[in-house]
PDB file of N, CA and C in Angstrom:
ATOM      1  N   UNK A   1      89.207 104.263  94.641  1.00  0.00           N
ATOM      2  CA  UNK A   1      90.194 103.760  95.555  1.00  0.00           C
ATOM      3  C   UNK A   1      89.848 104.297  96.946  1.00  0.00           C
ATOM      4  N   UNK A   2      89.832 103.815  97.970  1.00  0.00           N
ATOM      5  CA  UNK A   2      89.554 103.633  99.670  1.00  0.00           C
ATOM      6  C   UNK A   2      90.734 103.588 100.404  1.00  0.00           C
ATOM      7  N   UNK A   3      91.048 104.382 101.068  1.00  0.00           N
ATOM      8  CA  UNK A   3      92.498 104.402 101.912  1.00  0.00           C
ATOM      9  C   UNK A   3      91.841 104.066 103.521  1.00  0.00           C
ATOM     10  N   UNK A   4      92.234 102.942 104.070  1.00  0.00           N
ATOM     11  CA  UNK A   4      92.009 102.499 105.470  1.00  0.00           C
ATOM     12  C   UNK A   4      93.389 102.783 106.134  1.00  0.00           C
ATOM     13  N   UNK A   5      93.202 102.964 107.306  1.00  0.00           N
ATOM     14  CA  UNK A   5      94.534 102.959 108.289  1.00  0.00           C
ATOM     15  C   UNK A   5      93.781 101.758 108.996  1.00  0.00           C
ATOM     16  N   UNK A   6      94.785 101.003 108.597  1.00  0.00           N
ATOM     17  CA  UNK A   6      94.378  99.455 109.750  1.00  0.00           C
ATOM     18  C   UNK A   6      95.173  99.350 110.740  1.00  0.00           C
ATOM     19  N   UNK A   7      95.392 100.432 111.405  1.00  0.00           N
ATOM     20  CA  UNK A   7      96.067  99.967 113.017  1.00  0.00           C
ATOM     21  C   UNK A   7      96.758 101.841 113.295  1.00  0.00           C
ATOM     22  N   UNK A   8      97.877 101.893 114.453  1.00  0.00           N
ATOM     23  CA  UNK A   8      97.440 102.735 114.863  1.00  0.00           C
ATOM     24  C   UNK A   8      98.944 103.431 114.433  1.00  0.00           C
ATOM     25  N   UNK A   9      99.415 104.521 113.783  1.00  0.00           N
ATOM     26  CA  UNK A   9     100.290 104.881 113.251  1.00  0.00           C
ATOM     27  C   UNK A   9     101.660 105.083 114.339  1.00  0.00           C
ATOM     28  N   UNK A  10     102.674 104.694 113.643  1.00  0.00           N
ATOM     29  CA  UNK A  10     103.976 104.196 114.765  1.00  0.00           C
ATOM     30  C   UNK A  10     103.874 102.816 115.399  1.00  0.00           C
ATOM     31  N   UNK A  11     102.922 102.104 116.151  1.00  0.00           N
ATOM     32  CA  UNK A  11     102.373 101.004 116.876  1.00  0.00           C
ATOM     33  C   UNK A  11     102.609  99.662 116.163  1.00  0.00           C
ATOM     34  N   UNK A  12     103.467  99.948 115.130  1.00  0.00           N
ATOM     35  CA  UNK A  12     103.061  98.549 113.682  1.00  0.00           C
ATOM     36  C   UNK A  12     102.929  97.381 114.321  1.00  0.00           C
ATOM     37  N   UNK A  13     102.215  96.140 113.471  1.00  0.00           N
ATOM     38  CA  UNK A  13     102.190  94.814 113.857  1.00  0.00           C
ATOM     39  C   UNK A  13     103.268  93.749 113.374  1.00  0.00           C
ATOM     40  N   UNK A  14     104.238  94.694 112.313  1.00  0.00           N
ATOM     41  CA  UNK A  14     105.024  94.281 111.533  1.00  0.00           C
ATOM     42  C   UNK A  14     106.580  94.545 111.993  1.00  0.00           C
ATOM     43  N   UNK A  15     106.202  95.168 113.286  1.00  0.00           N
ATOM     44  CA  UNK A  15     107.919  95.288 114.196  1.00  0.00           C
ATOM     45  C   UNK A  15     109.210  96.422 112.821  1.00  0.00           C
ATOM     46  N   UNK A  16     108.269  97.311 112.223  1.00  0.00           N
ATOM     47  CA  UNK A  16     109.137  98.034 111.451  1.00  0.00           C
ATOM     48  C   UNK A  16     108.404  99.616 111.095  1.00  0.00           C
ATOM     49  N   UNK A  17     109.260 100.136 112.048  1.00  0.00           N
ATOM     50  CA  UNK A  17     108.454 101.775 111.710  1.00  0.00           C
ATOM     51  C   UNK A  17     108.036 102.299 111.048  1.00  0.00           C
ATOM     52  N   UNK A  18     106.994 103.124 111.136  1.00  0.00           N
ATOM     53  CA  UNK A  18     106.351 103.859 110.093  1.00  0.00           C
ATOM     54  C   UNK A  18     104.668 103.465 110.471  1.00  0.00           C
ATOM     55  N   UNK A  19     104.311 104.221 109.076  1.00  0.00           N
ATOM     56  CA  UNK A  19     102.815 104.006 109.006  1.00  0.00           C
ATOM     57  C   UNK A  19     102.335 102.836 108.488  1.00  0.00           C
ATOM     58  N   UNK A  20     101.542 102.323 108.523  1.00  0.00           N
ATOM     59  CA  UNK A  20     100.622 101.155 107.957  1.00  0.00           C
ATOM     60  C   UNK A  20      99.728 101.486 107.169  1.00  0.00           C
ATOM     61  N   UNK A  21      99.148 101.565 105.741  1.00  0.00           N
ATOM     62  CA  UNK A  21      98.581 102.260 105.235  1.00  0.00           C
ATOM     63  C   UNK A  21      97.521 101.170 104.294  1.00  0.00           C
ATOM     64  N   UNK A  22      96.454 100.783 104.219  1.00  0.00           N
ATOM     65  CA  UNK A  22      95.798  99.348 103.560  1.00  0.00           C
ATOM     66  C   UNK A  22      94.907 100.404 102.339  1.00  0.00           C
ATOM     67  N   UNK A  23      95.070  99.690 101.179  1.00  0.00           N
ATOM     68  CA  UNK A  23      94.621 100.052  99.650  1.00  0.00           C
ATOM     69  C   UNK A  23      93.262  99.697  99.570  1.00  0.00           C
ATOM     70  N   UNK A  24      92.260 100.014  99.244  1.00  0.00           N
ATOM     71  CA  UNK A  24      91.187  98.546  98.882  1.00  0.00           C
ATOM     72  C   UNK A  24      90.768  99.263  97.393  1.00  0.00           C
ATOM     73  N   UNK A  25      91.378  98.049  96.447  1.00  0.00           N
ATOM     74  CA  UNK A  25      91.177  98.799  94.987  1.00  0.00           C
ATOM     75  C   UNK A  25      89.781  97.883  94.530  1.00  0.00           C
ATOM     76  N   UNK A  26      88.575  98.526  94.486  1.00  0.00           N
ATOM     77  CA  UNK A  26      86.789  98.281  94.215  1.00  0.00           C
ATOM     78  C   UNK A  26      87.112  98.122  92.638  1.00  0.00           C
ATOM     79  N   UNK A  27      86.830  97.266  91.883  1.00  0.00           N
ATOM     80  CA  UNK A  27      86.328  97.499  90.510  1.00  0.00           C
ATOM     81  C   UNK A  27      85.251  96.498  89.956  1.00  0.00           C
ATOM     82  N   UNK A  28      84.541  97.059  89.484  1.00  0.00           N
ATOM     83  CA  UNK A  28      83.045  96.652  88.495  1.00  0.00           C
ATOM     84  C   UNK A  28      83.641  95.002  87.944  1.00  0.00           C
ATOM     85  N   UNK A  29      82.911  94.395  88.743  1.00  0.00           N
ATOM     86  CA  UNK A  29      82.708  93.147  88.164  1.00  0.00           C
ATOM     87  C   UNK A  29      83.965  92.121  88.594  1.00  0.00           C
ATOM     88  N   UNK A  30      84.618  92.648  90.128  1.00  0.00           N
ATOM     89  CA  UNK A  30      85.883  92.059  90.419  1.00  0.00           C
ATOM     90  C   UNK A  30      86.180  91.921  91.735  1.00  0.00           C
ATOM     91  N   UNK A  31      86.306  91.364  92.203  1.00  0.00           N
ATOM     92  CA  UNK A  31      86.561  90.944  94.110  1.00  0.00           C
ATOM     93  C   UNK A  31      87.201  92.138  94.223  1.00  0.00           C
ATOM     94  N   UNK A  32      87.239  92.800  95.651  1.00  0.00           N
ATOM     95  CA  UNK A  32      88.086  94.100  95.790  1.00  0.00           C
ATOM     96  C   UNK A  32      89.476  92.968  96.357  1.00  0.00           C
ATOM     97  N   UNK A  33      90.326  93.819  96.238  1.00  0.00           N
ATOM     98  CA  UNK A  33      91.775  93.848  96.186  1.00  0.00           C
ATOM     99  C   UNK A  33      92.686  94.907  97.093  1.00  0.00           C
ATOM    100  N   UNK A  34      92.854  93.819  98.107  1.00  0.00           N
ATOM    101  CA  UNK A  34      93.746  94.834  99.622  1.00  0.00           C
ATOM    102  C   UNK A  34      95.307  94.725  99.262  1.00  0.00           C
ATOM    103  N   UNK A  35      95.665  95.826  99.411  1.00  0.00           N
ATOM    104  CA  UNK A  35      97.469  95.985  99.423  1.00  0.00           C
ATOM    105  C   UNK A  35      97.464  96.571 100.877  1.00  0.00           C
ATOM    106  N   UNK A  36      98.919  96.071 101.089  1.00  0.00           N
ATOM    107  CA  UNK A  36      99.246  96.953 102.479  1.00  0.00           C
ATOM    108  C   UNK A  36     100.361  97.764 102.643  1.00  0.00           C
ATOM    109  N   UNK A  37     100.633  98.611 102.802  1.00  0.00           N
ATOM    110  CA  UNK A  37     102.166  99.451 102.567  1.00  0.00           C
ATOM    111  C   UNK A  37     102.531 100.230 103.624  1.00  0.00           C
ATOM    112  N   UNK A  38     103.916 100.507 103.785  1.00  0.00           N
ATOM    113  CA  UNK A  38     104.181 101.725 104.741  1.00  0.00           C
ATOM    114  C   UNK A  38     104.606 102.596 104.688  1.00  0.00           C
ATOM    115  N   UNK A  39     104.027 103.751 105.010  1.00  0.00           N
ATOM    116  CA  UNK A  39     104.502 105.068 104.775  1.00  0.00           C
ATOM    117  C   UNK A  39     104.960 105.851 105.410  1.00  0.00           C
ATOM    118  N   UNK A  40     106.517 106.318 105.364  1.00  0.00           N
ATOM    119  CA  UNK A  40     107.512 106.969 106.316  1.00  0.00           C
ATOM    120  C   UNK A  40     106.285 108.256 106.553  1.00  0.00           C
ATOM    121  N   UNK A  41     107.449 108.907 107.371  1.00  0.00           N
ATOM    122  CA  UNK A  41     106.556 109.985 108.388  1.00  0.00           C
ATOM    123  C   UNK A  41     107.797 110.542 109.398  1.00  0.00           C
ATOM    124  N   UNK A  42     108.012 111.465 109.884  1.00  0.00           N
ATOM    125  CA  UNK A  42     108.944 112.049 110.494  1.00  0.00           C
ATOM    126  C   UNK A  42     108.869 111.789 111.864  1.00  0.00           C
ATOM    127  N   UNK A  43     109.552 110.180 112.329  1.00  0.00           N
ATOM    128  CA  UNK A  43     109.562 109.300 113.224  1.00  0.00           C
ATOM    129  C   UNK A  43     110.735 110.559 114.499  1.00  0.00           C
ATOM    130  N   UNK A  44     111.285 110.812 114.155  1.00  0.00           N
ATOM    131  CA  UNK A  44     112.127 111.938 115.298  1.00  0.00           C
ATOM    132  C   UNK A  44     111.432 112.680 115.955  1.00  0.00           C
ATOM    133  N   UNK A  45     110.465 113.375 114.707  1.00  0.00           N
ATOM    134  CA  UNK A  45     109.578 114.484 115.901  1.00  0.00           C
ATOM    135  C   UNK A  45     108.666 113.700 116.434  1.00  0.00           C
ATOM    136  N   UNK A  46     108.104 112.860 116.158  1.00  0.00           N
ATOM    137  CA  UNK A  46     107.031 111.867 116.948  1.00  0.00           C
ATOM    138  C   UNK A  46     107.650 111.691 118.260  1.00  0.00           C
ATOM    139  N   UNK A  47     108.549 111.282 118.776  1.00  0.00           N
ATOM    140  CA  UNK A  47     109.360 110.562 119.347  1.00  0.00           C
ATOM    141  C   UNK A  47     109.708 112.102 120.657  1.00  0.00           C
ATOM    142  N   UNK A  48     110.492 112.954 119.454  1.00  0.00           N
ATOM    143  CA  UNK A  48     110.382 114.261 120.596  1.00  0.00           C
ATOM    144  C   UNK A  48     109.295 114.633 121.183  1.00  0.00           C
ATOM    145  N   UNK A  49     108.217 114.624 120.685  1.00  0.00           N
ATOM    146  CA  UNK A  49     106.971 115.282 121.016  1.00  0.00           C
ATOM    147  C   UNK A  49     106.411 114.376 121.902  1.00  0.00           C
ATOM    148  N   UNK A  50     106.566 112.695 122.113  1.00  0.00           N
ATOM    149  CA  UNK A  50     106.039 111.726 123.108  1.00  0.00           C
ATOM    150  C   UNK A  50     106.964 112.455 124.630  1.00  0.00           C
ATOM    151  N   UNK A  51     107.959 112.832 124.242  1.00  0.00           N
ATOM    152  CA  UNK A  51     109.293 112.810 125.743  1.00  0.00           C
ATOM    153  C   UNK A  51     108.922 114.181 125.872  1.00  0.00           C
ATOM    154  N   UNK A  52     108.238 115.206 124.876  1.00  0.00           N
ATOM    155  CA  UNK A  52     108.067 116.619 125.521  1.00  0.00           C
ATOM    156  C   UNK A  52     106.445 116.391 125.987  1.00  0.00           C
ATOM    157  N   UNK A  53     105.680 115.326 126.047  1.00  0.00           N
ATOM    158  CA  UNK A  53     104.989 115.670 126.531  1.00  0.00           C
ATOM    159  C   UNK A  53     104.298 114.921 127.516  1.00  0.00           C
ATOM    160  N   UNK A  54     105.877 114.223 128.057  1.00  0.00           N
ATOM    161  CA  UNK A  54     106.228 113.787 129.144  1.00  0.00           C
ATOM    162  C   UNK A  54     105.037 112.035 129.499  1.00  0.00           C
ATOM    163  N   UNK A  55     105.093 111.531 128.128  1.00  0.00           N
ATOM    164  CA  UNK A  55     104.359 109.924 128.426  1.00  0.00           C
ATOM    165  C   UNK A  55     105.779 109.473 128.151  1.00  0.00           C
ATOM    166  N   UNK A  56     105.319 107.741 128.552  1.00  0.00           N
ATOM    167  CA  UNK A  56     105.920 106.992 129.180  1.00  0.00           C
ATOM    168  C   UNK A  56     107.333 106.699 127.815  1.00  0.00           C
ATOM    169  N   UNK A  57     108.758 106.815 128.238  1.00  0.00           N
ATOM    170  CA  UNK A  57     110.280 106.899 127.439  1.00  0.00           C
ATOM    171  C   UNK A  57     109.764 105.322 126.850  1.00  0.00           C
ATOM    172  N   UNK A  58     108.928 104.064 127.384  1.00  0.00           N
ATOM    173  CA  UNK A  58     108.827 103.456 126.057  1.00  0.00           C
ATOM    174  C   UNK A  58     107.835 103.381 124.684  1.00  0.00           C
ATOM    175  N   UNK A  59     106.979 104.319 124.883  1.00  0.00           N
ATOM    176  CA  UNK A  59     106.285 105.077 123.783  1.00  0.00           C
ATOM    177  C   UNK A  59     107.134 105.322 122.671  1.00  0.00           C
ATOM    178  N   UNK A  60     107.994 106.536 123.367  1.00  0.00           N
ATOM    179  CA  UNK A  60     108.770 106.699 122.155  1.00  0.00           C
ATOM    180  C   UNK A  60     109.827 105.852 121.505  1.00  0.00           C
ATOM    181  N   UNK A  61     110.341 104.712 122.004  1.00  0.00           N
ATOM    182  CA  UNK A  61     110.772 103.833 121.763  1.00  0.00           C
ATOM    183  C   UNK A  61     110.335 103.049 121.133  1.00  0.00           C
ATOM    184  N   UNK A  62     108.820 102.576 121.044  1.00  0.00           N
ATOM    185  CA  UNK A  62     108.282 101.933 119.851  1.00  0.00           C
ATOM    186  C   UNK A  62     108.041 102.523 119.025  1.00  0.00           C
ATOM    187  N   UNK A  63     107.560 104.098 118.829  1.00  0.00           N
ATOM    188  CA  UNK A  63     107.597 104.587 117.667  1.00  0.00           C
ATOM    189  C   UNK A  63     109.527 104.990 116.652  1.00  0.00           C
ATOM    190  N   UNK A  64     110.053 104.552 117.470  1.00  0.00           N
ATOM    191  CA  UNK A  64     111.357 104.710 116.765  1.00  0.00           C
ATOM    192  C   UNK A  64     111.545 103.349 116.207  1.00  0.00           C
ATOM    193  N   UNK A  65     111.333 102.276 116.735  1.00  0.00           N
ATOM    194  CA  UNK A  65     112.084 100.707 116.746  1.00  0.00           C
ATOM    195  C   UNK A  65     110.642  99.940 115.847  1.00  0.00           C
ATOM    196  N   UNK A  66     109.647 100.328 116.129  1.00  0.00           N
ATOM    197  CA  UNK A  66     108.400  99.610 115.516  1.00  0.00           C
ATOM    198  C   UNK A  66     108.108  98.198 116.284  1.00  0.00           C
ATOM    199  N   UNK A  67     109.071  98.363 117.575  1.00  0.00           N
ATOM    200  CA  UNK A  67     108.340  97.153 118.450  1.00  0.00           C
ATOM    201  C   UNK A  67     109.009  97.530 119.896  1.00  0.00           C
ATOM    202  N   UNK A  68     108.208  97.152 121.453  1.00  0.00           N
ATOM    203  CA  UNK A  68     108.529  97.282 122.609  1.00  0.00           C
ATOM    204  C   UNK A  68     109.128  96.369 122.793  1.00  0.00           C
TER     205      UNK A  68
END
């Protein structure tokens, strides 16, 4: 099993917070097989840590909302 991050964590393309996390399950004698899932993550301190370290208040706003 192969764990890809296909995009950039908080940033989703799917307008819903969290991580983006893509599967690629390889097996002998079988097309590989992509899942895509999301995986929480402690979206508050992200969010504190964008405003303590003083980038732009809608940063942290997409990492709270999962869209600008």
């Amino acid at each position: 099993m192969t764990f890809l991050d296909p995009g950039s964590v908080g940033l989703s393309l799917n307008h819903e917070p969290g991580a983006d996390v893509a599967v690629i399950d390889c097996v002998a004698d079988a097309a590989p097989r992509v899942t895509l899932h999301k995986v929480p993550y402690d979206i508050a301190s992200a969010a504190f840590d964008i405003m303590a370290w003083e980038l732009p208040a809608q940063i942290a706003n997409v990492i709270k909302t999962g869209h600008g």
